[in-house]
PDB file of N, CA and C in Angstrom:
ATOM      1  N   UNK A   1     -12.112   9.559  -0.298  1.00  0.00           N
ATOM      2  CA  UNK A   1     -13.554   9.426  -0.262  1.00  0.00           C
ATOM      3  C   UNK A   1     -13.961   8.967   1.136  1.00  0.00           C
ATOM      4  N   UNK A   2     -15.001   9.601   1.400  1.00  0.00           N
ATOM      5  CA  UNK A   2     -15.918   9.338   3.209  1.00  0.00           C
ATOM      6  C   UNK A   2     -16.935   8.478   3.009  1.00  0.00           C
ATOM      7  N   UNK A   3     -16.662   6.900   3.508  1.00  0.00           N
ATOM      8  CA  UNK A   3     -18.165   6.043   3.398  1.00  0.00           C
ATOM      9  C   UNK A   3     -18.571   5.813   4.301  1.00  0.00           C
ATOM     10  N   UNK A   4     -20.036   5.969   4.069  1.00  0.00           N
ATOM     11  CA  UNK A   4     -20.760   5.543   5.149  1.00  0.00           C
ATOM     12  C   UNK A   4     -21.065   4.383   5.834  1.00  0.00           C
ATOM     13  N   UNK A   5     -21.230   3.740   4.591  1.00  0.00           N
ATOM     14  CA  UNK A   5     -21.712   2.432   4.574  1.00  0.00           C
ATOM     15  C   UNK A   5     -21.554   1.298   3.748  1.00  0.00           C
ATOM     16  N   UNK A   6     -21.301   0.117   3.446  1.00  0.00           N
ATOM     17  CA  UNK A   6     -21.272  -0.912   2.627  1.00  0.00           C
ATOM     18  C   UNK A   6     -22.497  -1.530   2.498  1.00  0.00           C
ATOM     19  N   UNK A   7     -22.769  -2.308   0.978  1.00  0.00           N
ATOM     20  CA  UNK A   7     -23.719  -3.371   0.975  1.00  0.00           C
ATOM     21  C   UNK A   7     -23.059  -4.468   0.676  1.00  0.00           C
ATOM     22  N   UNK A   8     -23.274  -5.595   0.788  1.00  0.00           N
ATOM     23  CA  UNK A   8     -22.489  -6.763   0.625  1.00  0.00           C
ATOM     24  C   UNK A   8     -23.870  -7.126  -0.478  1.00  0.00           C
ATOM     25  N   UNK A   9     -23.316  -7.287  -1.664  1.00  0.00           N
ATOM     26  CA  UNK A   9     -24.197  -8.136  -3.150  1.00  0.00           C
ATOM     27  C   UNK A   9     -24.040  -9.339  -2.909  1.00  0.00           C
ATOM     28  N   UNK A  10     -25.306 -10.339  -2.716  1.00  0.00           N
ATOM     29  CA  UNK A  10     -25.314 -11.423  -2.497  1.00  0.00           C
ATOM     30  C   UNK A  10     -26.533 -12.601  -3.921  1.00  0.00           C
ATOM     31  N   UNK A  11     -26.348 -13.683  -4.299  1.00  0.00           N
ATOM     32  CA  UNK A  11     -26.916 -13.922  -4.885  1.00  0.00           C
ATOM     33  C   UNK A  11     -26.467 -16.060  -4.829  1.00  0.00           C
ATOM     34  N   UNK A  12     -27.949 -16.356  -4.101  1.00  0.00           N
ATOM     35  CA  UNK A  12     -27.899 -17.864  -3.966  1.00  0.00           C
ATOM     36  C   UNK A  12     -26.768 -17.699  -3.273  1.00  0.00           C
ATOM     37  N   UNK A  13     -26.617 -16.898  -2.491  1.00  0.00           N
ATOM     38  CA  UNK A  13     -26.279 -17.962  -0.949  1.00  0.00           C
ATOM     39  C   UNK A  13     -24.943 -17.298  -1.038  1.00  0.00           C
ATOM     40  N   UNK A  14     -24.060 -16.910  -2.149  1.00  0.00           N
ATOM     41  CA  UNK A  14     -22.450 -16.396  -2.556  1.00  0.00           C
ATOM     42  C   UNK A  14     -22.943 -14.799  -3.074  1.00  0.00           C
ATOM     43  N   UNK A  15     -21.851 -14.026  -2.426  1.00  0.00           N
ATOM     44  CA  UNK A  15     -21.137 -12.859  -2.070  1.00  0.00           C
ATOM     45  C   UNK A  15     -20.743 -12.736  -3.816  1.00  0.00           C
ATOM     46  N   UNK A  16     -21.705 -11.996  -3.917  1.00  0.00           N
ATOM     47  CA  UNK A  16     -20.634 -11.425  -5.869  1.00  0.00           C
ATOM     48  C   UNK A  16     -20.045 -10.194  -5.540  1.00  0.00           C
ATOM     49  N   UNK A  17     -20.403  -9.197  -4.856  1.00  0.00           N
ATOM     50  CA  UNK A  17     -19.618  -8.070  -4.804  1.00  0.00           C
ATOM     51  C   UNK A  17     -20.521  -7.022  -3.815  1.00  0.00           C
ATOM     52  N   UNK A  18     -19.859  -5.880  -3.706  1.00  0.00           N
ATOM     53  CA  UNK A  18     -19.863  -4.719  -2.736  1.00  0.00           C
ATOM     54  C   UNK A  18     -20.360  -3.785  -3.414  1.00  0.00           C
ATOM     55  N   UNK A  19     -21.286  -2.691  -2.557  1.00  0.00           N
ATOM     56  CA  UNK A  19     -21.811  -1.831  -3.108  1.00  0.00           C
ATOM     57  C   UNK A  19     -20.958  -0.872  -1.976  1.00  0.00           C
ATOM     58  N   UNK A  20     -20.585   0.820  -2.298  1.00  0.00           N
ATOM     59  CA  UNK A  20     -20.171   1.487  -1.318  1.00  0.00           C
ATOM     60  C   UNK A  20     -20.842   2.603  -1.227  1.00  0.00           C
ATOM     61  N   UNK A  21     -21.277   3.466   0.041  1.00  0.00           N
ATOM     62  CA  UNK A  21     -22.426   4.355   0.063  1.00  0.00           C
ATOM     63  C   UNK A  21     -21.450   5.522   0.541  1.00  0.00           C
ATOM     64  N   UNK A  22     -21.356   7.019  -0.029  1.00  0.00           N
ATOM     65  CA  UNK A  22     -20.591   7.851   0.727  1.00  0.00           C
ATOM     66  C   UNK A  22     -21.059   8.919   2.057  1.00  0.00           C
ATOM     67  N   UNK A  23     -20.165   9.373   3.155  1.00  0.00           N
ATOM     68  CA  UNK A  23     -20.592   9.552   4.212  1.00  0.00           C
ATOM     69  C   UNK A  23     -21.238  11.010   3.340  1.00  0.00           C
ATOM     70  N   UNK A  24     -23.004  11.054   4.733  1.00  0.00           N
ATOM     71  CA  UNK A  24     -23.777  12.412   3.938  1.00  0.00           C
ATOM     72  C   UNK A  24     -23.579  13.584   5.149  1.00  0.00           C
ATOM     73  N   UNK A  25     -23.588  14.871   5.092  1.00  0.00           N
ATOM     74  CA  UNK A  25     -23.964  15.690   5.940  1.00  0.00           C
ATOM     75  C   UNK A  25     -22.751  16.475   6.822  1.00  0.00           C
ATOM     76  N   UNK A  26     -21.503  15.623   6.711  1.00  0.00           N
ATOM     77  CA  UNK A  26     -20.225  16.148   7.284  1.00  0.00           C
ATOM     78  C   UNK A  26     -19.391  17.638   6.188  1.00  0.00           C
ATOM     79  N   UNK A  27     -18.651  18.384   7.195  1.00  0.00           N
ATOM     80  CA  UNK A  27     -17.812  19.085   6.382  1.00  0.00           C
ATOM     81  C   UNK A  27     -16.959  18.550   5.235  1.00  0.00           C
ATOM     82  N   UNK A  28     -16.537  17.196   6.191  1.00  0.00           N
ATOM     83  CA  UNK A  28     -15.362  16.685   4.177  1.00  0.00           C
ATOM     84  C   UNK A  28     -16.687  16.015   3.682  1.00  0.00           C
ATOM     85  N   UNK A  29     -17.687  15.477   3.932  1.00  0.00           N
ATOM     86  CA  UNK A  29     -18.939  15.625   2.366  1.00  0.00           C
ATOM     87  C   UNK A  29     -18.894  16.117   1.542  1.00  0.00           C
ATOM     88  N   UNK A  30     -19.046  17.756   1.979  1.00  0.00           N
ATOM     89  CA  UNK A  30     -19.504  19.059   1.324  1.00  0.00           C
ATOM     90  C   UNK A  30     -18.082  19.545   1.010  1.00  0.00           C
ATOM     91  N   UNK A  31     -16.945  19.201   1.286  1.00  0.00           N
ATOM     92  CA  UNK A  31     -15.771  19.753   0.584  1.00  0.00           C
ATOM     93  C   UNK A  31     -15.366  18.547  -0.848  1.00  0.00           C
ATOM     94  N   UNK A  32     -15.946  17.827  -0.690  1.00  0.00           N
ATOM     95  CA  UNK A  32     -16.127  16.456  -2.395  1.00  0.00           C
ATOM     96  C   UNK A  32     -17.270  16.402  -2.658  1.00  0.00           C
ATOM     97  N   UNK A  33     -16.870  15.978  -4.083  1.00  0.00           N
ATOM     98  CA  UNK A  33     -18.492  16.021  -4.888  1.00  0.00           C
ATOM     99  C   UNK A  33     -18.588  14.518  -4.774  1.00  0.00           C
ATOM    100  N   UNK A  34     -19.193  14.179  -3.930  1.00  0.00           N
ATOM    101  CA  UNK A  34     -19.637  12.668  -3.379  1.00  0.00           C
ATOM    102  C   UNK A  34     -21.904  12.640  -3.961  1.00  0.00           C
ATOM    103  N   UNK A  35     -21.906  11.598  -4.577  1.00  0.00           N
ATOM    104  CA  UNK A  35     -23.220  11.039  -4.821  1.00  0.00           C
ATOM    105  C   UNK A  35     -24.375  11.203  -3.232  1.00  0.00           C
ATOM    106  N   UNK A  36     -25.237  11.607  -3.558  1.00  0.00           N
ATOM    107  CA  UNK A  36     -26.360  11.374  -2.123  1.00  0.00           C
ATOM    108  C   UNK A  36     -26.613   9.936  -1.768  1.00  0.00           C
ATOM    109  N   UNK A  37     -27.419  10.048  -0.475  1.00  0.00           N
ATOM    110  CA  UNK A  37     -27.155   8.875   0.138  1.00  0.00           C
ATOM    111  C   UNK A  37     -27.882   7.823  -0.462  1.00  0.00           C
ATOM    112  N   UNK A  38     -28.482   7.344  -1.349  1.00  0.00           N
ATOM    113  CA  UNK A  38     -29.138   6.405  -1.714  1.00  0.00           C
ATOM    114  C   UNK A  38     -28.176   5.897  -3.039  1.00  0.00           C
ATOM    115  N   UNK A  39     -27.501   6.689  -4.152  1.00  0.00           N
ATOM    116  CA  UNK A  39     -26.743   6.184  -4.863  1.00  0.00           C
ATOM    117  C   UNK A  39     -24.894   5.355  -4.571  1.00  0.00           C
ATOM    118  N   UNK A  40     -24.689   4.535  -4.474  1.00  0.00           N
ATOM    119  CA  UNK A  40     -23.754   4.161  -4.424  1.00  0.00           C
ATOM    120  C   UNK A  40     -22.439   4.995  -4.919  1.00  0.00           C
ATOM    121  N   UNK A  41     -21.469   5.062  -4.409  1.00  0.00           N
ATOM    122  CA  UNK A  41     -20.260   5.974  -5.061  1.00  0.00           C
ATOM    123  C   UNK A  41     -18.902   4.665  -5.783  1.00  0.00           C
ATOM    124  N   UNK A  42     -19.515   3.738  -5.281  1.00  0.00           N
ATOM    125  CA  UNK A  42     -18.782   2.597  -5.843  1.00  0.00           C
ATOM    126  C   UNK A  42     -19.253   1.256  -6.097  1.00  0.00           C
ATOM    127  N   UNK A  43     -19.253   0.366  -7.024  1.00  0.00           N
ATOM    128  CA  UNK A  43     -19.999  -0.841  -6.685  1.00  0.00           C
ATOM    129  C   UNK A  43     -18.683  -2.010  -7.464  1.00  0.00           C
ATOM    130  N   UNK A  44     -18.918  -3.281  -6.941  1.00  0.00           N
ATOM    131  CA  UNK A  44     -18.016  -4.142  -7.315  1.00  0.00           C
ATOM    132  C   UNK A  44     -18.448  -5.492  -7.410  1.00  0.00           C
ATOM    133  N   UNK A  45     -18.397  -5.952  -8.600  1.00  0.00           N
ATOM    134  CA  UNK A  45     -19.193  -7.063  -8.866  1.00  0.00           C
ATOM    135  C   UNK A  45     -18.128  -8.208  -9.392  1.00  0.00           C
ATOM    136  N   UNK A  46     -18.610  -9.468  -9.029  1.00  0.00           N
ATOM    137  CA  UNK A  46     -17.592 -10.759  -9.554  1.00  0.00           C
ATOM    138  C   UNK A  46     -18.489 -11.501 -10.650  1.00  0.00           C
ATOM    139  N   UNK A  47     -17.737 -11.706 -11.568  1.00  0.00           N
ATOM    140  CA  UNK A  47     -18.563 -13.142 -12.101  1.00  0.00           C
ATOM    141  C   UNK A  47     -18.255 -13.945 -12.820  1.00  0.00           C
ATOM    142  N   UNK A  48     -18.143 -15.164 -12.688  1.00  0.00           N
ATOM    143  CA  UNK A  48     -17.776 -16.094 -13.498  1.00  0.00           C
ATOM    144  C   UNK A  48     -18.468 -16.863 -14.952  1.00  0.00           C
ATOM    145  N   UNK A  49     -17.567 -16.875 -15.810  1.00  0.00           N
ATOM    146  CA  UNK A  49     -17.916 -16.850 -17.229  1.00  0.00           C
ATOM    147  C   UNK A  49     -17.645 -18.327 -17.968  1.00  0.00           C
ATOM    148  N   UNK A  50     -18.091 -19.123 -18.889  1.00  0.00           N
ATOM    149  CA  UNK A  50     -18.133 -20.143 -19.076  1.00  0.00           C
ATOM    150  C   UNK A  50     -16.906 -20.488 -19.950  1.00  0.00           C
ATOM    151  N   UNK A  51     -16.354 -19.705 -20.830  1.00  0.00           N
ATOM    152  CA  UNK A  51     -15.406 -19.614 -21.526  1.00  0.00           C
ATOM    153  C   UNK A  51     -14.531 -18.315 -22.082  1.00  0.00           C
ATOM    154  N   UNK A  52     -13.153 -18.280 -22.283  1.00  0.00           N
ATOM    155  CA  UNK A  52     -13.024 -16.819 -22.355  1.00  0.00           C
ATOM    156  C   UNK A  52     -13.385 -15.539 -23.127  1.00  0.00           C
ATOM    157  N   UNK A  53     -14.005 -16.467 -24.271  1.00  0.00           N
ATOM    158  CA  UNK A  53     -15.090 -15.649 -25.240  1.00  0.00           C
ATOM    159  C   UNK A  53     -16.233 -14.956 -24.237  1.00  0.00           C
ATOM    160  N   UNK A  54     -16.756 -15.850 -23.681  1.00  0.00           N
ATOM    161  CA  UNK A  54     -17.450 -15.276 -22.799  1.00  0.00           C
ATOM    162  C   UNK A  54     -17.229 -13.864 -21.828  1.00  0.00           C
ATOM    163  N   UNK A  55     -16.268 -13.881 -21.271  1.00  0.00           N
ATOM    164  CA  UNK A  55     -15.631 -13.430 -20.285  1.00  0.00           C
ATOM    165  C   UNK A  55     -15.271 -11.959 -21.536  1.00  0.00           C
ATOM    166  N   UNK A  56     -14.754 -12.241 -22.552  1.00  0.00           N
ATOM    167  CA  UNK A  56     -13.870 -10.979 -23.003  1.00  0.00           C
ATOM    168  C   UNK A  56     -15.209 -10.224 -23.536  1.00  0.00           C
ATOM    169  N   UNK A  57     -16.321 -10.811 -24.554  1.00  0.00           N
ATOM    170  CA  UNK A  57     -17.539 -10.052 -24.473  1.00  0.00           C
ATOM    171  C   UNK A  57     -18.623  -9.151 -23.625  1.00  0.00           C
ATOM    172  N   UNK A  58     -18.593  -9.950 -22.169  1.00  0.00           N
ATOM    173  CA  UNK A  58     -18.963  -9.471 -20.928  1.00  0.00           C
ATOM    174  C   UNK A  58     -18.289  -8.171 -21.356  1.00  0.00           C
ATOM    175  N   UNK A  59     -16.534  -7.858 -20.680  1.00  0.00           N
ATOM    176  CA  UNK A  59     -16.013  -6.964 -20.982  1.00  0.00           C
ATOM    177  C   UNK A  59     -15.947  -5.752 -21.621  1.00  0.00           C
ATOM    178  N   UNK A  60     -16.120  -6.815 -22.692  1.00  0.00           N
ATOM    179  CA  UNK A  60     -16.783  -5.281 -24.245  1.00  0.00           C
ATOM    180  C   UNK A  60     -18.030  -4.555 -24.034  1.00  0.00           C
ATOM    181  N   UNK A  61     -18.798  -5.580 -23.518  1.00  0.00           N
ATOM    182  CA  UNK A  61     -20.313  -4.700 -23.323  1.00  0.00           C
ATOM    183  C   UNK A  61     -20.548  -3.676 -21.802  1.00  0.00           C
ATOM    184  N   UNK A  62     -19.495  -4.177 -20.882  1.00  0.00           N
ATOM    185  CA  UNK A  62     -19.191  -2.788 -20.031  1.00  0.00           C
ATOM    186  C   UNK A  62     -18.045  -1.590 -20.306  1.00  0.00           C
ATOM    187  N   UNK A  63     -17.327  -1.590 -21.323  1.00  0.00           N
ATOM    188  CA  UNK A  63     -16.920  -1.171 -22.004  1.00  0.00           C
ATOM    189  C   UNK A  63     -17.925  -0.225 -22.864  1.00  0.00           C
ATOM    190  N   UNK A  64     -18.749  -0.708 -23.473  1.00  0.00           N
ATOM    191  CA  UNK A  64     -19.325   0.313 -24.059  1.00  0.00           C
ATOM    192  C   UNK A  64     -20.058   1.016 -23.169  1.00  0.00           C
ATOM    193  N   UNK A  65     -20.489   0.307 -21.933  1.00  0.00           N
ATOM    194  CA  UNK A  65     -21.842   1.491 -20.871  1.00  0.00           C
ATOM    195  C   UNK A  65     -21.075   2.034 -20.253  1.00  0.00           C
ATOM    196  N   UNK A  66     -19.688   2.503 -20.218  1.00  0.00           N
ATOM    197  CA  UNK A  66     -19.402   3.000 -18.737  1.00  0.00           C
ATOM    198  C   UNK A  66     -18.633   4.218 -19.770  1.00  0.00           C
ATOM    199  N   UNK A  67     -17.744   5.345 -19.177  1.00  0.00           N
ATOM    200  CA  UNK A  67     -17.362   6.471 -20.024  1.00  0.00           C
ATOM    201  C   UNK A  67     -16.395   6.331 -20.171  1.00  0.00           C
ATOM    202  N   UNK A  68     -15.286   5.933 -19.226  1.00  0.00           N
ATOM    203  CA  UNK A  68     -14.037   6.041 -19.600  1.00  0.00           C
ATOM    204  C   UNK A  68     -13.415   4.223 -18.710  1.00  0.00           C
ATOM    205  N   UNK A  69     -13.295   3.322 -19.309  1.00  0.00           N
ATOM    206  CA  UNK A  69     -12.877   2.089 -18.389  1.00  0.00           C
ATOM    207  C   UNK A  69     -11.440   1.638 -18.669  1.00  0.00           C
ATOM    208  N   UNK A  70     -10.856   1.163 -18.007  1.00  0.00           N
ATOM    209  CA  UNK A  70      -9.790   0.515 -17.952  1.00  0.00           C
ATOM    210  C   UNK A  70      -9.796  -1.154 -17.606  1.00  0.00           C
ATOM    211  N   UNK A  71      -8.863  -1.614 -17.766  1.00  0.00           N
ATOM    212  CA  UNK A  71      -8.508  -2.914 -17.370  1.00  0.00           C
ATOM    213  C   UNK A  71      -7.325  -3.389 -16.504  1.00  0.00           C
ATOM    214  N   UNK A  72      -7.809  -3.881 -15.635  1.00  0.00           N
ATOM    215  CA  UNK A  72      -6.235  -4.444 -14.474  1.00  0.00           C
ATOM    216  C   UNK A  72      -6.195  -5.790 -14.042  1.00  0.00           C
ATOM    217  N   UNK A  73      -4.940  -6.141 -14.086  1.00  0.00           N
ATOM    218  CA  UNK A  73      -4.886  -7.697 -14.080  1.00  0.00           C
ATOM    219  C   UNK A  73      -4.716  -8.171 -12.624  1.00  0.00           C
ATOM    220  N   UNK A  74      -5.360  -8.406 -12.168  1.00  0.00           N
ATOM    221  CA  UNK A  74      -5.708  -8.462 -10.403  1.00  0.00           C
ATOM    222  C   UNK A  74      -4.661  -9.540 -10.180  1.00  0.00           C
ATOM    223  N   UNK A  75      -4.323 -10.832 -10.739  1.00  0.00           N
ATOM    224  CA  UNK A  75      -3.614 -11.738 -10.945  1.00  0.00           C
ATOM    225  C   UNK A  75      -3.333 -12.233 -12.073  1.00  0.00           C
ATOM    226  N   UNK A  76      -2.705 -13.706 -12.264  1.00  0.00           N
ATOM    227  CA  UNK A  76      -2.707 -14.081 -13.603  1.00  0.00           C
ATOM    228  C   UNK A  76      -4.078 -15.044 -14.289  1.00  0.00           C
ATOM    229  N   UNK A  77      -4.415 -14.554 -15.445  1.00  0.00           N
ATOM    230  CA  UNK A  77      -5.812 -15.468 -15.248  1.00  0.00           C
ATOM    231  C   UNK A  77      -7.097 -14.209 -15.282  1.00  0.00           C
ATOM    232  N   UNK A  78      -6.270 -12.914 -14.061  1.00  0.00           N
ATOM    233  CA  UNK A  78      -7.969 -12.722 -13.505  1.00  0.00           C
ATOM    234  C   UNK A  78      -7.882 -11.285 -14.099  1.00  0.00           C
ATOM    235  N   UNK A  79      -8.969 -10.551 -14.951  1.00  0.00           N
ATOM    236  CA  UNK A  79      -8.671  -9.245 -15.477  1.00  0.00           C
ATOM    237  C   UNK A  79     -10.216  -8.370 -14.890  1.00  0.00           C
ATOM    238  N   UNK A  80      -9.791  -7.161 -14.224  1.00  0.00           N
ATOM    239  CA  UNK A  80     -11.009  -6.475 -13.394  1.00  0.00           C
ATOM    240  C   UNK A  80     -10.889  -5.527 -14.723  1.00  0.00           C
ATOM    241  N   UNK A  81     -12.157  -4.929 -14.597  1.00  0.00           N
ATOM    242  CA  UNK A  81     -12.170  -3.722 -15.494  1.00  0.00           C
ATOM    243  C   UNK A  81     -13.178  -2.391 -14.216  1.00  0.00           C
ATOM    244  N   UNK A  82     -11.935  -0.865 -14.985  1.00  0.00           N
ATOM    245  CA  UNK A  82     -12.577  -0.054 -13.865  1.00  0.00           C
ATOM    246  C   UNK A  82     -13.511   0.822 -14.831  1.00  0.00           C
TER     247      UNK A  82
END
């Protein structure tokens, strides 16, 4: 993938996550099916949860909005979902 650009997600002062924008108008653009320039082609968000009930519900409910997700254990403790 060709990016153009990053956003850095910020909220009270701390960095929750990255937005990624893909490069527009080049030949490898137009040879991938890359999003136009205003939609993000990637975004990455952190957040901390009060208990792990918490945390595993979060989960479930992006789980249901997204089409196909997975889960990866970034460390011990820490579980990303794609």
């Amino acid at each position: 993938m060709r990016l153009a650009r990053v956003q850095v997600l910020r909220q009270g002062g701390t960095t929750i996550g990255c937005r990624f924008f893909a490069l527009q108008g080049s030949p490898l653009a137009t040879s991938e099916r890359l999003p136009g320039p205003k939609q993000p082609v990637v975004q990455i968000t952190s957040s901390v949860f009060a208990d792990a009930l918490a945390a595993h519900n979060a989960l479930v409910r992006l789980a249901d909005a997204g089409t196909d997700p997975d889960q990866y254990t970034i460390r011990v403790g820490i579980v990303g979902v794609a």
